[in-house]
N, C-alpha and C. Protein backbone atom coordinates (compact mmCIF):
# COMPACT_ATOMS: atom_id res chain seq x y z
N UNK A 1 95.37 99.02 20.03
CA UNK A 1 96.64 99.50 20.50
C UNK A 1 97.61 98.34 20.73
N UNK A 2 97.20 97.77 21.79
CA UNK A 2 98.29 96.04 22.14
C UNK A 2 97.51 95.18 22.43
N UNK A 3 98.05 94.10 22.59
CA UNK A 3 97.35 92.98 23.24
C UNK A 3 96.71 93.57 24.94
N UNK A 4 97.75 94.20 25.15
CA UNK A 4 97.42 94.50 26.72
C UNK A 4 96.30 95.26 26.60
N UNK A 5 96.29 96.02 26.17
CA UNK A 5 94.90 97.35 26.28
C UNK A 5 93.95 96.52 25.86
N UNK A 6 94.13 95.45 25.09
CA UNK A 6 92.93 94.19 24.44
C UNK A 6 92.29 93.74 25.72
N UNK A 7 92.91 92.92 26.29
CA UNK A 7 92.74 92.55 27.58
C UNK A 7 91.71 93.63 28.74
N UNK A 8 92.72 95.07 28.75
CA UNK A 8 92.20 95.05 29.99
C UNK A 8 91.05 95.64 29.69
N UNK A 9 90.70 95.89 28.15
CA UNK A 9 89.10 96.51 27.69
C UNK A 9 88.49 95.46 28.12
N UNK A 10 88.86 94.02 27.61
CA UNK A 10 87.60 93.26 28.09
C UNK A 10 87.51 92.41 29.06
N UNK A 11 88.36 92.99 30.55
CA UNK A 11 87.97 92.43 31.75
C UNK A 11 87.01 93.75 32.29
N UNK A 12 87.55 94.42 31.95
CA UNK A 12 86.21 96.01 32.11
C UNK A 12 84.90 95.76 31.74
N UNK A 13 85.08 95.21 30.49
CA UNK A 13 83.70 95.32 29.26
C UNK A 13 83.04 94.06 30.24
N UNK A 14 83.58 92.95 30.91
CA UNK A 14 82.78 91.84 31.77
C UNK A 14 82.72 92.23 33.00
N UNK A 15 83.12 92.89 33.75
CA UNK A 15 83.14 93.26 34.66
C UNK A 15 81.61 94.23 34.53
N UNK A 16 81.94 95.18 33.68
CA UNK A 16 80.47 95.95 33.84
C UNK A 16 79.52 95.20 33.56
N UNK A 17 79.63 94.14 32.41
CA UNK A 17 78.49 93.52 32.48
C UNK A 17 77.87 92.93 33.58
N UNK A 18 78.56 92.64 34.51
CA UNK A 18 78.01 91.52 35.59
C UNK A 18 77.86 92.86 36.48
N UNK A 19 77.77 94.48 36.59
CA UNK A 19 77.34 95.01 37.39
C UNK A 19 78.39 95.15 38.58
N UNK A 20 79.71 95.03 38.16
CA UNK A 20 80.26 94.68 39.37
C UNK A 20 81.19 96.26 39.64
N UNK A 21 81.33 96.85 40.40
CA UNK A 21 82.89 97.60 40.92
C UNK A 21 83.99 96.72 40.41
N UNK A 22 85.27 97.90 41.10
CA UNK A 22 86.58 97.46 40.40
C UNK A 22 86.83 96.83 42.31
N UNK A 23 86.07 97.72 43.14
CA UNK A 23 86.32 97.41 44.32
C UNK A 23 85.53 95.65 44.85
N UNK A 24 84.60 95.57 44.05
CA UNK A 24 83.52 94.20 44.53
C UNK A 24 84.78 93.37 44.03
N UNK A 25 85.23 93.14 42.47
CA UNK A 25 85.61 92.24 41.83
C UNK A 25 86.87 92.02 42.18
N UNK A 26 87.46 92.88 42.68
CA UNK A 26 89.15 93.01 43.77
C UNK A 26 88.76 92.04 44.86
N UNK A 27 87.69 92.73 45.54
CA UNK A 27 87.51 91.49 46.95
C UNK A 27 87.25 90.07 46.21
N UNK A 28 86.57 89.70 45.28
CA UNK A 28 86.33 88.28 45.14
C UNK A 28 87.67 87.63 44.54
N UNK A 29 88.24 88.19 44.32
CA UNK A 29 89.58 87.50 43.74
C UNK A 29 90.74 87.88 44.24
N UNK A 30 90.52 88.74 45.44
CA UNK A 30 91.90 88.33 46.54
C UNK A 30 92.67 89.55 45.99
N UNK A 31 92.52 90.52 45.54
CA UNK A 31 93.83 91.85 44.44
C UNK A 31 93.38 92.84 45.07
N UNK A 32 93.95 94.00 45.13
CA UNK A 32 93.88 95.31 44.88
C UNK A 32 92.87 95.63 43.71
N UNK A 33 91.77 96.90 44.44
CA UNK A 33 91.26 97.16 43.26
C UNK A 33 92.27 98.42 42.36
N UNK A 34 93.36 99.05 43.16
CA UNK A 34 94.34 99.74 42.22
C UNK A 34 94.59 98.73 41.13
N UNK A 35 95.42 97.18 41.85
CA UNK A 35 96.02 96.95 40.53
C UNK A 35 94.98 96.74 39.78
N UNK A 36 93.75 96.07 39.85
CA UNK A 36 92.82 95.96 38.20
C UNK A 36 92.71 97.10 37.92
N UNK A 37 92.29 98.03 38.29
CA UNK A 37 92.39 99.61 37.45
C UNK A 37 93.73 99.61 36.67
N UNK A 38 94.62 99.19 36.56
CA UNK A 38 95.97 98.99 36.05
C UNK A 38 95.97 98.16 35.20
N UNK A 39 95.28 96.54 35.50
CA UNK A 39 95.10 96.06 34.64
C UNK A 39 94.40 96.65 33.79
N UNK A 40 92.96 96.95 33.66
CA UNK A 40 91.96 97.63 32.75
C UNK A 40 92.66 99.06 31.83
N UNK A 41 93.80 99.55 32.28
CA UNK A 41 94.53 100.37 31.72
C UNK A 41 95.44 100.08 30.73
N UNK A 42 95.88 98.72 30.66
CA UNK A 42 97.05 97.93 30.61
C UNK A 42 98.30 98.87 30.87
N UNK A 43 98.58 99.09 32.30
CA UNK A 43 99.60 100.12 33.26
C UNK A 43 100.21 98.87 33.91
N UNK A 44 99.67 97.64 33.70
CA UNK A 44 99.94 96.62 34.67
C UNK A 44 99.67 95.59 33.49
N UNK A 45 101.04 94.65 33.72
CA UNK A 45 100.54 92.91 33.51
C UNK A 45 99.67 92.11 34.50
N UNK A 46 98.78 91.73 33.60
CA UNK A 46 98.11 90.59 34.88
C UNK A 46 98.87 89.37 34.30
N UNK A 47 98.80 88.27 35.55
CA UNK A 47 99.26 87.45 36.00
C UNK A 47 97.93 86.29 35.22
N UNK A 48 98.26 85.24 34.83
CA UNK A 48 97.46 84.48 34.53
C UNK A 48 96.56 83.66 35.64
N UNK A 49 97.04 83.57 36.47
CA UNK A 49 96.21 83.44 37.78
C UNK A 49 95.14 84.14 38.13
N UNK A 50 95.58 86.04 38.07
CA UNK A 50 94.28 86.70 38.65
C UNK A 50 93.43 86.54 37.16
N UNK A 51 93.76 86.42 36.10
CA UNK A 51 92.83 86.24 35.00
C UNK A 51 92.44 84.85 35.21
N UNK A 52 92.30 84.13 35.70
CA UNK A 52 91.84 82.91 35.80
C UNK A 52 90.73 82.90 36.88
N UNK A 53 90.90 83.86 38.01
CA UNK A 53 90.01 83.82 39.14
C UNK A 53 89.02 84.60 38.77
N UNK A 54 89.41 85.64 37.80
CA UNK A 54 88.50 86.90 37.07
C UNK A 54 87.89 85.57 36.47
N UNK A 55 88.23 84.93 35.85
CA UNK A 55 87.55 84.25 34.70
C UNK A 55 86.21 83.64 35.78
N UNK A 56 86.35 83.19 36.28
CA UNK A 56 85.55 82.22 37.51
C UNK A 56 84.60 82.80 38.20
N UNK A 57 85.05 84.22 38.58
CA UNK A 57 84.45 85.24 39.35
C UNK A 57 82.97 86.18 38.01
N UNK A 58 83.82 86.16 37.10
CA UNK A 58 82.92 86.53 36.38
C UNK A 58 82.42 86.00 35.47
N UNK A 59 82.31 84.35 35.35
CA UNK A 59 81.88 83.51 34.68
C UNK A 59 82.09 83.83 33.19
N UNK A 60 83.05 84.09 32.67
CA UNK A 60 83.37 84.18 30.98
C UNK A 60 83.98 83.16 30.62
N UNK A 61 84.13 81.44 31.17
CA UNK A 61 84.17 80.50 30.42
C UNK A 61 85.73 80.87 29.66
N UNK A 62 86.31 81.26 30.63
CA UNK A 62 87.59 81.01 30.80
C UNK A 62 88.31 81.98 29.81
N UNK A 63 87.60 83.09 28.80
CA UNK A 63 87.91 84.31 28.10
C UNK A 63 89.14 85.08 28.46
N UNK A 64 89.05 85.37 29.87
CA UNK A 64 90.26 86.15 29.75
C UNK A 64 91.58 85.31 30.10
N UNK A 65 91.84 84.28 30.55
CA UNK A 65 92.89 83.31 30.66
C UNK A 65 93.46 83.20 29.41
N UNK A 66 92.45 83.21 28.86
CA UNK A 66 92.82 83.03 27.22
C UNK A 66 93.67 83.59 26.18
N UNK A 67 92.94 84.83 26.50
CA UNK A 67 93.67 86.50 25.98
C UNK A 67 94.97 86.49 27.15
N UNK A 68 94.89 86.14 28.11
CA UNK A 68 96.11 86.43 28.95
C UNK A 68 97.32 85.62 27.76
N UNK A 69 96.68 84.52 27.68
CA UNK A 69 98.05 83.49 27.19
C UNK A 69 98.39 84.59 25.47
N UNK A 70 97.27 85.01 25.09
CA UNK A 70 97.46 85.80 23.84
C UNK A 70 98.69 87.01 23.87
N UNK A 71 98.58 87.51 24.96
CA UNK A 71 99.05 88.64 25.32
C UNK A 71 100.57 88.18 25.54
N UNK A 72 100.75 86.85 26.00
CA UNK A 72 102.22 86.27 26.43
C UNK A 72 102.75 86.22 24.89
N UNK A 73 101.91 85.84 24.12
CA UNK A 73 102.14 85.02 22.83
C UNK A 73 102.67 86.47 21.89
N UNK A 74 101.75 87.56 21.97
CA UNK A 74 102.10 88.87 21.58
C UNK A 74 103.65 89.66 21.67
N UNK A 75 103.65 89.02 23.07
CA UNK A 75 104.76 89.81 23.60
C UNK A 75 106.40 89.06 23.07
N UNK A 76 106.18 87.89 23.09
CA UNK A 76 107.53 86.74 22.67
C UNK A 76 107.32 87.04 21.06
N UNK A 77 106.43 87.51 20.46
CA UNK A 77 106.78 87.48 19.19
C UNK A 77 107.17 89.27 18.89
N UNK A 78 107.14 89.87 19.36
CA UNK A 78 107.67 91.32 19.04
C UNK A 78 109.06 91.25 18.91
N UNK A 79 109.69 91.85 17.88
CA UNK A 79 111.46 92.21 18.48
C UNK A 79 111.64 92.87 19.14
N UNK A 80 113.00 92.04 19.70
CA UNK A 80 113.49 92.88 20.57
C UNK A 80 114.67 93.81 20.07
N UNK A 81 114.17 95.37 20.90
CA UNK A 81 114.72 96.53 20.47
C UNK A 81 116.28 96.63 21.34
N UNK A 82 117.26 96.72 20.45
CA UNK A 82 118.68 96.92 20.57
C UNK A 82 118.81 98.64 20.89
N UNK A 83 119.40 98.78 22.09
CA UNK A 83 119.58 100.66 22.02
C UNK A 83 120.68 100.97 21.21
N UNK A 84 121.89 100.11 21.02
CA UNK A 84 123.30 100.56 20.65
C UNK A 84 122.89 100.52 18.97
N UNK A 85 121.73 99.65 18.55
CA UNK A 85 121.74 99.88 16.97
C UNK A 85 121.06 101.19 16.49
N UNK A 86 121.80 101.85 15.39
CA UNK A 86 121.44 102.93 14.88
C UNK A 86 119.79 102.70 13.98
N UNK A 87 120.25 101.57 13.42
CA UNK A 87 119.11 101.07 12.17
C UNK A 87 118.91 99.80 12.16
N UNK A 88 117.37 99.10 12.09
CA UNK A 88 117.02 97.82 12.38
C UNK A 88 117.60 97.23 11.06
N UNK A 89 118.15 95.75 11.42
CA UNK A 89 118.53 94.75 10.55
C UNK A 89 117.19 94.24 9.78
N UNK A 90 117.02 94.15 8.39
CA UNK A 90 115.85 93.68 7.32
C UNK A 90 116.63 92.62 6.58
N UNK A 91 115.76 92.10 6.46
CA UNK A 91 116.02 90.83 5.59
C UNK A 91 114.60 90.39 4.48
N UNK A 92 115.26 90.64 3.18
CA UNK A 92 113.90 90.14 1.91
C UNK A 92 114.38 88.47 1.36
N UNK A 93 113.65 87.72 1.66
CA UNK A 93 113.72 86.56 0.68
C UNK A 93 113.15 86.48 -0.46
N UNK A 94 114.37 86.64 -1.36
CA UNK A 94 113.44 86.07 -2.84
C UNK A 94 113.33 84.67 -3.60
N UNK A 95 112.40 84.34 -3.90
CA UNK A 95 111.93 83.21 -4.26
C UNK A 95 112.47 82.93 -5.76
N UNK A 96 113.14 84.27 -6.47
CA UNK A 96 113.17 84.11 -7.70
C UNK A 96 114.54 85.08 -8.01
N UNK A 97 116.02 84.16 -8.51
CA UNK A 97 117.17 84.63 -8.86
C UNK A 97 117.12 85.38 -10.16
N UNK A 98 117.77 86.69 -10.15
CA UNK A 98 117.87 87.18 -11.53
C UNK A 98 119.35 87.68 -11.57
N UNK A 99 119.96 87.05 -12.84
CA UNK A 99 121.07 87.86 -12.96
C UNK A 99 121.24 89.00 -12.98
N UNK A 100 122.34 89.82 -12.54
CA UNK A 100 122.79 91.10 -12.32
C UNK A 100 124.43 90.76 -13.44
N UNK A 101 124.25 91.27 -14.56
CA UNK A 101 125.45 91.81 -15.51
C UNK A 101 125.91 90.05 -15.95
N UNK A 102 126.82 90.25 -16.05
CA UNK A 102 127.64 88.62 -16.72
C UNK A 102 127.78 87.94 -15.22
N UNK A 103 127.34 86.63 -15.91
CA UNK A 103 127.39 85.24 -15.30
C UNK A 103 127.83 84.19 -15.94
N UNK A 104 129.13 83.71 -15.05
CA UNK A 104 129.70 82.75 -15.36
C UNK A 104 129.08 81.60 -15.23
N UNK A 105 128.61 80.65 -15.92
CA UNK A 105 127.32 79.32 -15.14
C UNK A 105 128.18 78.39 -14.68
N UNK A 106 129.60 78.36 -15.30
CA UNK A 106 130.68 76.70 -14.43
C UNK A 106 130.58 77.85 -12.88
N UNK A 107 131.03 79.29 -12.94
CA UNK A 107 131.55 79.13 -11.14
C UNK A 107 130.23 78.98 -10.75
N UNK A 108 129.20 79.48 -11.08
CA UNK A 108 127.95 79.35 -10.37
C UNK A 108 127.47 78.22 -9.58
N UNK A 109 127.48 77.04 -10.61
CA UNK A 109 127.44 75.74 -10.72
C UNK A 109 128.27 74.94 -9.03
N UNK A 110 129.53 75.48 -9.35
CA UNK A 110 129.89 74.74 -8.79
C UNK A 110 129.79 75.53 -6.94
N UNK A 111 129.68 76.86 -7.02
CA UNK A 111 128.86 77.46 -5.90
C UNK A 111 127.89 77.27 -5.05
N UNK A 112 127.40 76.52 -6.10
CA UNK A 112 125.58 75.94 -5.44
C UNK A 112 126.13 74.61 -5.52
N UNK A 113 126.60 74.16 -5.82
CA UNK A 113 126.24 72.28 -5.74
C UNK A 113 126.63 71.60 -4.57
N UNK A 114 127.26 72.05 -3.69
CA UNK A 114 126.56 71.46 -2.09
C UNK A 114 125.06 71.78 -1.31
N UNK A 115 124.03 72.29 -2.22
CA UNK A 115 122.58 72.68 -2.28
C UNK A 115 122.42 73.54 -0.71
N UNK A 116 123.82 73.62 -0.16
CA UNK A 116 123.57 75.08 0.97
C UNK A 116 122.32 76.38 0.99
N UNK A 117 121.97 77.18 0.90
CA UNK A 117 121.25 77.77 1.04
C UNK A 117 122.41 79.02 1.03
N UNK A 118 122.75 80.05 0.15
CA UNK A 118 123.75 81.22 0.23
C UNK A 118 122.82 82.77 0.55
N UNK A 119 123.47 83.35 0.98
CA UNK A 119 122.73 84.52 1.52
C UNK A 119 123.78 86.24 0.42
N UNK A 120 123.47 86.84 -0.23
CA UNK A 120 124.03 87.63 -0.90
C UNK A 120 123.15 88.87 -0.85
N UNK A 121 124.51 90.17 -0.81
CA UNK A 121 123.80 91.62 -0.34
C UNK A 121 124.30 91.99 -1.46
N UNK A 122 123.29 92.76 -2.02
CA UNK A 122 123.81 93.20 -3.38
C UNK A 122 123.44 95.13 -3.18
N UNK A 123 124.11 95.74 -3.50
CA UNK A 123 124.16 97.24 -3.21
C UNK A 123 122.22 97.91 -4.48
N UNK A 124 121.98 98.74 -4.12
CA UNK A 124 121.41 99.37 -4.93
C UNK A 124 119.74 98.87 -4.49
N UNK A 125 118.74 98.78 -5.74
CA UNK A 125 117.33 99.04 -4.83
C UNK A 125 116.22 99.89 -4.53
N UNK A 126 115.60 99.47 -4.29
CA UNK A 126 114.45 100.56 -3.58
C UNK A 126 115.05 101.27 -2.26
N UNK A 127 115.95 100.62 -1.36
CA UNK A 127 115.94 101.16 -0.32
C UNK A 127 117.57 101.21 -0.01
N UNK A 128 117.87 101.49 -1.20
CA UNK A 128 118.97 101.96 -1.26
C UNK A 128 120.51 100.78 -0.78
């Protein structure tokens, strides 16, 4: 599903292993056992801290700190969703120019020869 639900499966999935409650593993690391039920839901961000004390508390060699930073890393790379846009902005790079109808090669020429990088929308397509 997300990074988050990643996470809070496998502070659950260590947690049961070591036999523990949501209530034992709350007291050893100072939290609410609501919020880890939240975490384990992903209803809640954890904090890289309580994943760090989880980590310690339940000896996984520092696993979920890990996935925490994953989950940061997840989240900064998603776009971000605009409400006022009707339709997301796409962009295709092609690696390979093909003419479309007559081409002049002097204006071309002299178009490109400050080796800029030009960006051109040309109508028509697969996607219209």
């Amino acid at each position: 599903m997300s990074a988050r639900h990643f996470l809070g499966a496998e502070l659950r999935c260590w947690r049961q292993q070591r036999g523990l409650s949501l209530a034992r593993l709350a007291a050893l690391v100072y939290v609410s056992p609501d919020l880890l039920g939240k975490i384990e839901k992903a209803e809640r961000a954890a904090s890289l801290d309580v994943m760090a004390r989880c980590d310690e508390a339940l000896e996984t060699g520092g696993a979920l700190a890990r996935l925490r930073r994953f989950v940061d890393h997840q989240t900064a790379a998603q776009p971000r969703t605009d409400a006022s846009a009707t339709m997301p902005t796409r962009f295709m790079v092609a690696m390979e120019i093909v003419p479309v109808g007559p081409v002049d090669s002097d204006t071309a020429l002299r178009a490109n020869r400050d080796g800029r990088p030009r960006l051109y929308a040309l109508r028509g397509g697969q996607d219209g």
